[in-house]
C-alpha atoms as a PDB file:
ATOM      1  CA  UNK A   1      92.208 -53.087  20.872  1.00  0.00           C
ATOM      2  CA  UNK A   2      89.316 -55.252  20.332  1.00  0.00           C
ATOM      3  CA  UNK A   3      86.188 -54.341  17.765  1.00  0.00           C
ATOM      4  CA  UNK A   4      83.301 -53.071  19.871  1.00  0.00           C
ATOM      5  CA  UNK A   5      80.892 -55.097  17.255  1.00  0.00           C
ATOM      6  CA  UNK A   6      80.460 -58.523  17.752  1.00  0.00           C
ATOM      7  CA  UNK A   7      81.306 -60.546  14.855  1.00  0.00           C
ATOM      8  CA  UNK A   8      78.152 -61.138  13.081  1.00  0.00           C
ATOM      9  CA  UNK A   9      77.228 -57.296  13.625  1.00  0.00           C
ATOM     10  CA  UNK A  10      80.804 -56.664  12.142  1.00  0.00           C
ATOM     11  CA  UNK A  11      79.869 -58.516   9.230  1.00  0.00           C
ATOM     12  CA  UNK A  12      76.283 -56.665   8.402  1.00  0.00           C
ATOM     13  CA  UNK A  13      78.013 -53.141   9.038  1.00  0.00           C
ATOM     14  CA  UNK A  14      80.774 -54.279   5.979  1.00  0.00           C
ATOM     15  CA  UNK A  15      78.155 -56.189   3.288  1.00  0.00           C
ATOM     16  CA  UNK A  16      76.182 -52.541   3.318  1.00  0.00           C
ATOM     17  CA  UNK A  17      78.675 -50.857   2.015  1.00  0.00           C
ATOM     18  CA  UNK A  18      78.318 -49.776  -1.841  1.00  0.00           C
ATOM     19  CA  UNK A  19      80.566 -50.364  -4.579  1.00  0.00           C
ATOM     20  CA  UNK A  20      79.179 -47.994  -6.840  1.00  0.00           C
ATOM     21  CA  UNK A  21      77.016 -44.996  -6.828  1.00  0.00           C
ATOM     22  CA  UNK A  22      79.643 -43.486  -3.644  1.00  0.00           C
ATOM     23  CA  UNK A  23      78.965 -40.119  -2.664  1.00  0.00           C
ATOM     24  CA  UNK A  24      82.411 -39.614  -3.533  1.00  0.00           C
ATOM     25  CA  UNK A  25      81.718 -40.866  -7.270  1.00  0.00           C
ATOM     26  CA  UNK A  26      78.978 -38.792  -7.417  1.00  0.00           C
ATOM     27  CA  UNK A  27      80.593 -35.637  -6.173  1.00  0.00           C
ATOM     28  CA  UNK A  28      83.354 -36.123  -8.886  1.00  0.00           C
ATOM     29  CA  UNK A  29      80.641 -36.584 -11.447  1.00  0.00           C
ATOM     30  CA  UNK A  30      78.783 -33.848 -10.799  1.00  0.00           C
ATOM     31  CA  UNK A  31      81.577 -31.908 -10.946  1.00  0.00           C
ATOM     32  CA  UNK A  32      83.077 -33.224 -14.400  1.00  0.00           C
ATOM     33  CA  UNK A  33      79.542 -32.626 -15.578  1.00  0.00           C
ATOM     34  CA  UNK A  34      79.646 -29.053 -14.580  1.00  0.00           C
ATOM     35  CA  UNK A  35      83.249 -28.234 -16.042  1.00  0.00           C
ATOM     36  CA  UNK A  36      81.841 -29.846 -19.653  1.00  0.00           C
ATOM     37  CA  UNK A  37      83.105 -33.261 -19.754  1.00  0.00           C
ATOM     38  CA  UNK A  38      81.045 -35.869 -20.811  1.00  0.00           C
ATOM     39  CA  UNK A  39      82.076 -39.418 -19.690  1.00  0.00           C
ATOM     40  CA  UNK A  40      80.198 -42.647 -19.185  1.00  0.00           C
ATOM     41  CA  UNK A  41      80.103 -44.139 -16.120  1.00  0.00           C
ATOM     42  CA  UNK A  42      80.998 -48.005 -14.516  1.00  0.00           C
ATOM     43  CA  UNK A  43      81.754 -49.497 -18.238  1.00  0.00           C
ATOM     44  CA  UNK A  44      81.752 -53.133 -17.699  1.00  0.00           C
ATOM     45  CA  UNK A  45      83.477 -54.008 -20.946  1.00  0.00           C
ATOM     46  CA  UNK A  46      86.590 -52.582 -19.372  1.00  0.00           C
ATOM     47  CA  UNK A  47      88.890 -54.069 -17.178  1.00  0.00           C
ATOM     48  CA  UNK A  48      88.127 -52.837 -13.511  1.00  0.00           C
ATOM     49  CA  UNK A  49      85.050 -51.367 -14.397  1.00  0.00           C
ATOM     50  CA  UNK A  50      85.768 -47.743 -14.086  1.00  0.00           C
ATOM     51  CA  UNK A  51      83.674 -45.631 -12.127  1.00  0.00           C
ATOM     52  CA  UNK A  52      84.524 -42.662 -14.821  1.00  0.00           C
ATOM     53  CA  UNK A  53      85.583 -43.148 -18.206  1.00  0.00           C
ATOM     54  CA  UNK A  54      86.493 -39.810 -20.216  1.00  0.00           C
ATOM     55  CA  UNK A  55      87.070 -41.768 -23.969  1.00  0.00           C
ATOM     56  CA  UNK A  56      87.207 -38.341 -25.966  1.00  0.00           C
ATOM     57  CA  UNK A  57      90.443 -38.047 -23.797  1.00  0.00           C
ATOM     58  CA  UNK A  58      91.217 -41.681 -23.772  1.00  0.00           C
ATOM     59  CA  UNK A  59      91.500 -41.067 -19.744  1.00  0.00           C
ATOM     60  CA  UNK A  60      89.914 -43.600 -16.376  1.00  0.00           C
ATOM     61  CA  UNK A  61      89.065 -42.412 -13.590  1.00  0.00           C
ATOM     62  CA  UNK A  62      88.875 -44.435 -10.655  1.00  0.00           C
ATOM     63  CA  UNK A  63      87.701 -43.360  -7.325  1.00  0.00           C
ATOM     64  CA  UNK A  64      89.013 -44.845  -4.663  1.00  0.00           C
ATOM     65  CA  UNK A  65      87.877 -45.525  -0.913  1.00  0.00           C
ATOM     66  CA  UNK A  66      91.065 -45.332   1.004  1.00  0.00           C
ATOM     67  CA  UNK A  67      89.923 -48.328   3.935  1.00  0.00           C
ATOM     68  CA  UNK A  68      89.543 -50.903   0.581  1.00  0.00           C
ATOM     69  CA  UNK A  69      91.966 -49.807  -1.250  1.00  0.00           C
ATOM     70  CA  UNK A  70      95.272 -49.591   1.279  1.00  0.00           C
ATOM     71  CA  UNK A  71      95.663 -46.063   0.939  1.00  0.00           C
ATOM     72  CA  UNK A  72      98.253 -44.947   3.294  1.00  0.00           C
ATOM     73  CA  UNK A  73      96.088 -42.206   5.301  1.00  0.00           C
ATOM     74  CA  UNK A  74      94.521 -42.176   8.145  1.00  0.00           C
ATOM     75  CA  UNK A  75      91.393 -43.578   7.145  1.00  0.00           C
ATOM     76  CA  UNK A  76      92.804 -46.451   5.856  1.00  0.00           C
ATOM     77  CA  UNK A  77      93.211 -47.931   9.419  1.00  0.00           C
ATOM     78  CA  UNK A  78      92.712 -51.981   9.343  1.00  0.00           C
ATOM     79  CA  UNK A  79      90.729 -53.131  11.906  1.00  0.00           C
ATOM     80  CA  UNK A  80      92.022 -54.978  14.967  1.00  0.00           C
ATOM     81  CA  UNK A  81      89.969 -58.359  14.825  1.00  0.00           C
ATOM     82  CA  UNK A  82      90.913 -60.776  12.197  1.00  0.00           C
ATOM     83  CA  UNK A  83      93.705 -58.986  11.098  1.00  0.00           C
ATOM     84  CA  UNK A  84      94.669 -61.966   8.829  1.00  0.00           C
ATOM     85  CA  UNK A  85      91.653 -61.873   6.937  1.00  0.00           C
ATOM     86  CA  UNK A  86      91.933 -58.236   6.558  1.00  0.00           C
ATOM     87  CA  UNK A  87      95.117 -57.879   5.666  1.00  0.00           C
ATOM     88  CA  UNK A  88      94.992 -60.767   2.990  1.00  0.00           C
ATOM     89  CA  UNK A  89      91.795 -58.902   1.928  1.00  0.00           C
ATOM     90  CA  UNK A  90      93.038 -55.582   1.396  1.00  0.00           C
ATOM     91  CA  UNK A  91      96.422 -56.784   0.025  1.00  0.00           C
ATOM     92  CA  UNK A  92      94.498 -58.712  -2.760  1.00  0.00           C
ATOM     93  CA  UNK A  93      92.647 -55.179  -3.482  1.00  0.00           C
ATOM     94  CA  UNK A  94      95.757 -53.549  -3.923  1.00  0.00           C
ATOM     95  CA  UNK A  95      97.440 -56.399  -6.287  1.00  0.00           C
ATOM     96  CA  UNK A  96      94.399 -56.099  -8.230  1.00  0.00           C
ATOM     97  CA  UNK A  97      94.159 -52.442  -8.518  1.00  0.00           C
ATOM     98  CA  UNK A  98      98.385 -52.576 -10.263  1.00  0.00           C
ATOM     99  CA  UNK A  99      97.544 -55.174 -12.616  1.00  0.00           C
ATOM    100  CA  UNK A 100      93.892 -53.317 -13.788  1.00  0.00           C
ATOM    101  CA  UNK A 101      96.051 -50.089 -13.939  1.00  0.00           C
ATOM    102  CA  UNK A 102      98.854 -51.531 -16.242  1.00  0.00           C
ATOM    103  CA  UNK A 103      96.389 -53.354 -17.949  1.00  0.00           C
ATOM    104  CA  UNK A 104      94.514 -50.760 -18.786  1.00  0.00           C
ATOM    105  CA  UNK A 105      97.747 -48.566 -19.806  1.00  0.00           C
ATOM    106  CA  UNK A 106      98.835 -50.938 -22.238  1.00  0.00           C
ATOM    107  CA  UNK A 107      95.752 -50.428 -23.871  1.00  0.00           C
ATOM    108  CA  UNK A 108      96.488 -46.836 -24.524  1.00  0.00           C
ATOM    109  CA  UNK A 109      94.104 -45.774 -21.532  1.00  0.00           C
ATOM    110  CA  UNK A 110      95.584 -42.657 -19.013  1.00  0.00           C
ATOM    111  CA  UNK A 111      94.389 -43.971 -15.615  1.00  0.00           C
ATOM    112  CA  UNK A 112      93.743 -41.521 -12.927  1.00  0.00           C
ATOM    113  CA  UNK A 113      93.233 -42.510  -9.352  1.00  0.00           C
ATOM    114  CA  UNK A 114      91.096 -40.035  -6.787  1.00  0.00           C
ATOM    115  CA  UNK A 115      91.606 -41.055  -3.404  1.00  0.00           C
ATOM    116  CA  UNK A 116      88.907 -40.498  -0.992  1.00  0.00           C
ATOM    117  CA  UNK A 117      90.524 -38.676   1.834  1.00  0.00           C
ATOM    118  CA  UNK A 118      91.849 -36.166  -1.302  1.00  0.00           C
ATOM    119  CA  UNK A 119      87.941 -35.235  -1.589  1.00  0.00           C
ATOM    120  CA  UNK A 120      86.506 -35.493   1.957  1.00  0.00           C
ATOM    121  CA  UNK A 121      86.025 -31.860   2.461  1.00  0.00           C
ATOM    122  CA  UNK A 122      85.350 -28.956   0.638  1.00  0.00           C
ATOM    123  CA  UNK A 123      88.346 -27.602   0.614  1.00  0.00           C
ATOM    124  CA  UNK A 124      90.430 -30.965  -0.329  1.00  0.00           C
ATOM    125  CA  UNK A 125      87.887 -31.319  -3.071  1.00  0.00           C
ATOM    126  CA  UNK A 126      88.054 -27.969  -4.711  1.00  0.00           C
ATOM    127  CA  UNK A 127      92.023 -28.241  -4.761  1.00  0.00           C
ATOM    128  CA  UNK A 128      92.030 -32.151  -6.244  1.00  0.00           C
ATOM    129  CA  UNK A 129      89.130 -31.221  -8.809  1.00  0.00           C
ATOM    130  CA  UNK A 130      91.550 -28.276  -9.514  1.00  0.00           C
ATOM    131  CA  UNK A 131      94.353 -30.508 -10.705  1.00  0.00           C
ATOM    132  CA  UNK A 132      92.110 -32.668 -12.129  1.00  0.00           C
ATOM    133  CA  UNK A 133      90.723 -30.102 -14.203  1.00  0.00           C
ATOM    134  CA  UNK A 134      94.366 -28.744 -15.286  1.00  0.00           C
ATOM    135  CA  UNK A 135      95.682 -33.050 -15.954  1.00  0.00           C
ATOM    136  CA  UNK A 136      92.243 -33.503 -18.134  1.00  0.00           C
ATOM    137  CA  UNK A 137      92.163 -29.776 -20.337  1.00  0.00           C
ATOM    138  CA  UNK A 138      96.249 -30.783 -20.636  1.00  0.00           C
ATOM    139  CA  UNK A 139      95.437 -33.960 -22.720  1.00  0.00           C
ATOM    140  CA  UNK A 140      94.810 -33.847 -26.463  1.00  0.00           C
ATOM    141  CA  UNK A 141      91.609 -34.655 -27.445  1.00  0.00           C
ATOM    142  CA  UNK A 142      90.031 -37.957 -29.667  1.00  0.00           C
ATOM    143  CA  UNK A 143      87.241 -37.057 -30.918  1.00  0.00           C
END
């Protein structure tokens, strides 16, 4: 099946998409925030720049959109035009995503990843913030 955007158009749609500040993110945040866990957000001097970084419980949280990260879920669907350049594209995201996870891990970090489809409804949300919740209260303290 072809894309029903013309190249160019294709190419606008993608560059205004946000890496940071996500509804998702934001959701999670909020959330955290409510449950009384401070965190700092998008911390440069780590590796992968963490959207959420919990260091009284020496955990990362990354939030992940399932189309750029290669989840394996329906909304992870690669488009049908330039399927090279996609595929080389998202491949590269998902290389990068091991090596910033063991990375981080060797550094003593716990890395968490929320995928996006795991938070795309209420009722997804309140069940993954629920486990969340349980992993995070389950891990000693650091400060």
């Amino acid at each position: 099946m072809a894309d029903i955007f013309t190249k160019e158009k294709r190419s606008q749609i993608m560059a205004l998409i946000s890496g940071k500040e996500t509804k998702p993110e934001i959701s999670v945040r909020r959330f955290l925030f409510r449950q009384g866990f401070r965190f700092r957000k998008n911390v440069k001097s780590l590796l992968g720049k963490p959207d959420i970084v919990l260091p009284k419980y020496q955990t990362i949280i990354f939030i992940h959109g399932c189309f750029w990260h290669g989840h394996s879920c329906k909304r992870s669907k690669r488009p049908t035009s330039n399927i090279e350049f996609w595929n080389s594209k998202i491949q590269k995201n998902i290389d990068r995503d091991k090596k910033v996870k063991r990375e981080l891990q060797k550094l003593g970090w716990k890395v968490i990843i929320i995928w996006e489809c795991k938070i795309n409804n209420k009722r997804n949300f309140e069940k993954t913030m629920d486990k969340l919740t349980i992993k995070l209260r389950s891990i000693p303290c650091y400060a």
